[in-house]
C-alpha atoms as a PDB file:
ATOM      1  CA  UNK A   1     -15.211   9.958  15.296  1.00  0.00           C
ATOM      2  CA  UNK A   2     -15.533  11.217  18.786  1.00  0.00           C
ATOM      3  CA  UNK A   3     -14.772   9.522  22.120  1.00  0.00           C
ATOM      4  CA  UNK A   4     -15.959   9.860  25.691  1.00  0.00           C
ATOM      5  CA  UNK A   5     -14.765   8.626  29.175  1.00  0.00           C
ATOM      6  CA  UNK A   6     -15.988   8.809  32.584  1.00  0.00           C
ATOM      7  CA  UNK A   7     -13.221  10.198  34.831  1.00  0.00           C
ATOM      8  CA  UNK A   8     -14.025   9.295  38.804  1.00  0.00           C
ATOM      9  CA  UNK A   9     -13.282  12.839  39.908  1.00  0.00           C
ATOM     10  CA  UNK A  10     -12.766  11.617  43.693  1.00  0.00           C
ATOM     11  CA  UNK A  11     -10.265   8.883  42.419  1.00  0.00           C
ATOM     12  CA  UNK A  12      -6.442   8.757  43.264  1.00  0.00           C
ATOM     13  CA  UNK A  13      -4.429  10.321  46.093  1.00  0.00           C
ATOM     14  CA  UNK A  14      -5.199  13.908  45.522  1.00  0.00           C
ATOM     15  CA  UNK A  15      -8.451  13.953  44.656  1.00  0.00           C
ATOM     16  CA  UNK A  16     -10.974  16.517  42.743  1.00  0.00           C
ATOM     17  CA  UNK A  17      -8.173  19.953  41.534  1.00  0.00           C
ATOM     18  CA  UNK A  18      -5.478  16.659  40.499  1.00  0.00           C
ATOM     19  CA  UNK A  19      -8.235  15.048  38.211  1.00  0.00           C
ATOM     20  CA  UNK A  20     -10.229  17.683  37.041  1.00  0.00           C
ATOM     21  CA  UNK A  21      -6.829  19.530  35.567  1.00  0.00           C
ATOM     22  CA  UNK A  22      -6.318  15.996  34.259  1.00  0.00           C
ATOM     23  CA  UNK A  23      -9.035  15.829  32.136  1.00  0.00           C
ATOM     24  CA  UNK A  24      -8.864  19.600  30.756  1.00  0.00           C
ATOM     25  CA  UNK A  25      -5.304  18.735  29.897  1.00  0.00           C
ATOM     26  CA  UNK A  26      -6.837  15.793  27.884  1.00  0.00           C
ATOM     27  CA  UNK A  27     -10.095  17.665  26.608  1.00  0.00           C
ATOM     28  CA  UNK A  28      -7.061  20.661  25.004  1.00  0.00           C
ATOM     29  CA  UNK A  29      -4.953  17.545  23.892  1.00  0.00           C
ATOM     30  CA  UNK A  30      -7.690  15.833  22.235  1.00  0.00           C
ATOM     31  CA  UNK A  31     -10.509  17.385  19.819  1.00  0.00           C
ATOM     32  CA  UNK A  32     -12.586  14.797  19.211  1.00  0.00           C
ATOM     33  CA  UNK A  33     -12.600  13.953  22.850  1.00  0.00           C
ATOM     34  CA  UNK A  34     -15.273  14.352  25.856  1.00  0.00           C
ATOM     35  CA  UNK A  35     -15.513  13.268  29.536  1.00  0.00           C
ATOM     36  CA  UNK A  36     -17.693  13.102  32.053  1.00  0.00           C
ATOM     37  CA  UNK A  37     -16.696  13.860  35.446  1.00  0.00           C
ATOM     38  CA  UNK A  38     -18.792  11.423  38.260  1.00  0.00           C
ATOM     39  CA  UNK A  39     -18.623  12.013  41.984  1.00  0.00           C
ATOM     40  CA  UNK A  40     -19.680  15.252  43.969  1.00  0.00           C
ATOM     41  CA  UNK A  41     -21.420  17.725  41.533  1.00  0.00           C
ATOM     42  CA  UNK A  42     -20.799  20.837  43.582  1.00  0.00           C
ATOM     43  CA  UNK A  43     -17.554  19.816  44.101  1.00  0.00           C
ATOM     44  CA  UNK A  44     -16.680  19.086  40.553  1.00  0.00           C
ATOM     45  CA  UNK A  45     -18.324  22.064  39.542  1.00  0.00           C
ATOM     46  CA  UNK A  46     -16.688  24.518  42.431  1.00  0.00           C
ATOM     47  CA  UNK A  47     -13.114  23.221  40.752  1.00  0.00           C
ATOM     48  CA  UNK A  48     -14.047  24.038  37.146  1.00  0.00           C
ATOM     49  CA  UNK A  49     -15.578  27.309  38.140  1.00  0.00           C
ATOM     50  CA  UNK A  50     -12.084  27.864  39.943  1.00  0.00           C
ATOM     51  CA  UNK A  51     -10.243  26.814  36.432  1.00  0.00           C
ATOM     52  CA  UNK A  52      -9.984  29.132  33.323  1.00  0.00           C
ATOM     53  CA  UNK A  53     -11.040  26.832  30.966  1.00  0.00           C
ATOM     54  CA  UNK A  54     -12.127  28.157  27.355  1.00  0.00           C
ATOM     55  CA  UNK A  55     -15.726  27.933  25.993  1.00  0.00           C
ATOM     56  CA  UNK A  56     -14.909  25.035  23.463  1.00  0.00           C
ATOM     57  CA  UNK A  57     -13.691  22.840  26.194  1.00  0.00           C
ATOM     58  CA  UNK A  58     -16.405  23.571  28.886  1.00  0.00           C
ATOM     59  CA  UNK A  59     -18.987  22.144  25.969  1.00  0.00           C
ATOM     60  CA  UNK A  60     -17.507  19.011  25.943  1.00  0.00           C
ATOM     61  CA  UNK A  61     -17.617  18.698  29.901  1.00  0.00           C
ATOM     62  CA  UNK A  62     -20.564  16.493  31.415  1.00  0.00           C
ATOM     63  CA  UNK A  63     -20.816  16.536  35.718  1.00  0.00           C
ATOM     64  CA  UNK A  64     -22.552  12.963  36.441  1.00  0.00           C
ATOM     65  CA  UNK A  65     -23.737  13.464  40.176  1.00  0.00           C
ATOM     66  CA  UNK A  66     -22.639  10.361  42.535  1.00  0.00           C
ATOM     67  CA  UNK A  67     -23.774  10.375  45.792  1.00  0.00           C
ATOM     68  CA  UNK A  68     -22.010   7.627  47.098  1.00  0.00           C
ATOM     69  CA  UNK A  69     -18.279   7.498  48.035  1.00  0.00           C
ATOM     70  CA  UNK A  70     -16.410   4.158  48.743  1.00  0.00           C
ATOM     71  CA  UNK A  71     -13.115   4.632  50.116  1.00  0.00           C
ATOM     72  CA  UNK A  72     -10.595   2.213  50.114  1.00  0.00           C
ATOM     73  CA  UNK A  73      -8.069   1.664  52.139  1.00  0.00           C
ATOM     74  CA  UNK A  74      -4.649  -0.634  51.379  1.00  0.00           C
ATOM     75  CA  UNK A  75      -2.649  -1.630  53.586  1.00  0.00           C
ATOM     76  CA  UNK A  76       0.551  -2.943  52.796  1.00  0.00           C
ATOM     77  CA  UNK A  77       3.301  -5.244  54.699  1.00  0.00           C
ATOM     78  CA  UNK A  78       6.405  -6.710  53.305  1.00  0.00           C
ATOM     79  CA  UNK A  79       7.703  -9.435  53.232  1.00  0.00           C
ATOM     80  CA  UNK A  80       4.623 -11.221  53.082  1.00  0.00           C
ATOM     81  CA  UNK A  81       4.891 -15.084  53.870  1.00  0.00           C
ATOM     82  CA  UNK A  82       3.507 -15.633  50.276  1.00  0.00           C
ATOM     83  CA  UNK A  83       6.207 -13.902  48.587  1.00  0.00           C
END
């Protein structure tokens, strides 16, 4: 049985290096696992280029190109009346 998950490279606070060593920590972890990375292809592919990552592992890494970003943006207040 093998398994394989999408990780939004651009997602969380720090971005592309953060989730990208993520995933190769997983990818080591996890034989029967694969991902594929979505968001900026260069980008994604400039960080694994930048990584030492064995053979094995880069064969189970797909880049899915996303050319659209949406960045969010929370704002937080407390106490709210609600609460």
């Amino acid at each position: 049985m093998s398994i394989k998950v999408s990780i939004d490279a651009s997602g969380g606070d720090f971005g592309i290096p953060v989730t990208i060593n993520a995933g190769i920590i997983a990818l080591k972890t996890f034989n029967d696992l694969a991902v594929a990375f979505v968001g900026d292809e260069k980008a994604i592919k400039i960080e694994i280029n930048n990584t030492s990552i064995p053979p094995k592992i880069l064969e189970r890494i797909e880049i899915k190109h996303a050319s659209q970003v949406i960045n969010i943006c929370l704002l937080y207040t407390s106490p709210s009346p609600r609460d």
